[in-house]
Protein backbone atom coordinates (compact mmCIF):
# COMPACT_ATOMS: atom_id res chain seq x y z
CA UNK A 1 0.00 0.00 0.00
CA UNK A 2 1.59 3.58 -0.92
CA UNK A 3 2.31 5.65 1.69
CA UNK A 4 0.70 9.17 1.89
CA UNK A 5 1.96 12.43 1.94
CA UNK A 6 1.42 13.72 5.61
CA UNK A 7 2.84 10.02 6.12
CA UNK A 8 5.96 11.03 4.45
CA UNK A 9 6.05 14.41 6.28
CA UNK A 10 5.58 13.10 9.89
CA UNK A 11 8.63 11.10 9.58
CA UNK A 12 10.96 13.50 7.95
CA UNK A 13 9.47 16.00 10.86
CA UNK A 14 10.16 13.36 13.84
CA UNK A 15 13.52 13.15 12.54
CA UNK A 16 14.27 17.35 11.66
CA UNK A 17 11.75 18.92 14.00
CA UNK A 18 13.16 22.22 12.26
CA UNK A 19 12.23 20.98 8.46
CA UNK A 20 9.91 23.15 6.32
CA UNK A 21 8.50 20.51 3.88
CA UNK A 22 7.06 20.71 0.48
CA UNK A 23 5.68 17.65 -0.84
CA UNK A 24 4.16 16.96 -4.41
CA UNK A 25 2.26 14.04 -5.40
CA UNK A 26 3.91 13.76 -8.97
CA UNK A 27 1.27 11.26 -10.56
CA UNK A 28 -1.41 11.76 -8.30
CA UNK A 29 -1.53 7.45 -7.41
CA UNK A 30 0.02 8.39 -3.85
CA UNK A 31 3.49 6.55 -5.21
CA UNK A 32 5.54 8.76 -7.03
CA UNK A 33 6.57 11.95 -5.09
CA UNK A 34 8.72 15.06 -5.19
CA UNK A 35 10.10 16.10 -1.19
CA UNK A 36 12.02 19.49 -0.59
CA UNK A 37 13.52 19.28 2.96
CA UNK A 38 15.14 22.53 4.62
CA UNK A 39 16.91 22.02 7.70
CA UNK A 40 19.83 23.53 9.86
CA UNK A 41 20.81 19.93 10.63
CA UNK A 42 21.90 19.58 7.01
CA UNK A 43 24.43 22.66 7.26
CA UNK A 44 28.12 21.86 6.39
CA UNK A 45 26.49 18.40 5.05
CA UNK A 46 27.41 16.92 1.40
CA UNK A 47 23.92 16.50 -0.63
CA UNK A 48 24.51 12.91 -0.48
CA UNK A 49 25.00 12.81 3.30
CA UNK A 50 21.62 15.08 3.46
CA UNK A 51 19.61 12.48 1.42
CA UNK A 52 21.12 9.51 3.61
CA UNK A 53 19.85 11.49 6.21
CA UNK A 54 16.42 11.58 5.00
CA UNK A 55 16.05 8.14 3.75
CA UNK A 56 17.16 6.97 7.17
CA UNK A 57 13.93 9.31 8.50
CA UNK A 58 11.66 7.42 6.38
CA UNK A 59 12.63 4.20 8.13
CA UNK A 60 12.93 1.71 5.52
CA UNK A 61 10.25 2.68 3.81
CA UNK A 62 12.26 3.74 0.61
CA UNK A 63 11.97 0.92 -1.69
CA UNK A 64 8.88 -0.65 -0.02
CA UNK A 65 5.78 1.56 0.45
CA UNK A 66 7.38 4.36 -0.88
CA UNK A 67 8.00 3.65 -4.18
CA UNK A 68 9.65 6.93 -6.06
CA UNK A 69 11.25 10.00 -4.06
CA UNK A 70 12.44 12.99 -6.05
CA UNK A 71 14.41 14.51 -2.89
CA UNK A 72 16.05 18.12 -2.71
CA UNK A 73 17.65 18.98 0.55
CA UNK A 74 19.23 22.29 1.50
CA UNK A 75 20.15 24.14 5.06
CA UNK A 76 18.56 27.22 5.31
């Protein structure tokens, strides 16, 4: 079952309680999404060490119920 949006968002917020979040439903079927993540916790942070960081939020989940993650990360 796909996971939903505000699904997506809770974890990425339990994990960067500082994150402004955009998320976009890319296909509208709830499996394909875009994610922009701003954080201070990224600062001083390679892009791939910020997207680690991320997928390690979602718990697993990559792969599984979340099928297709366009992520952009940035520190504010």
């Amino acid at each position: 079952m796909p996971m939903q949006a505000h699904e997506i968002e809770t974890l990425i917020k339990k994990a960067f309680p500082d994150a402004q979040i955009t998320i976009e439903d890319l296909r509208g079927d709830g499996d394909h999404y875009s994610c922009m993540v701003v954080s201070a916790a990224f600062a001083g942070k390679s892009r791939v060490q910020q997207h680690q960081m991320v997928y390690q939020a979602l718990d697993g989940r990559m792969g599984g119920e979340l099928h297709a993650l366009a992520l952009q990360t940035r520190a504010p």
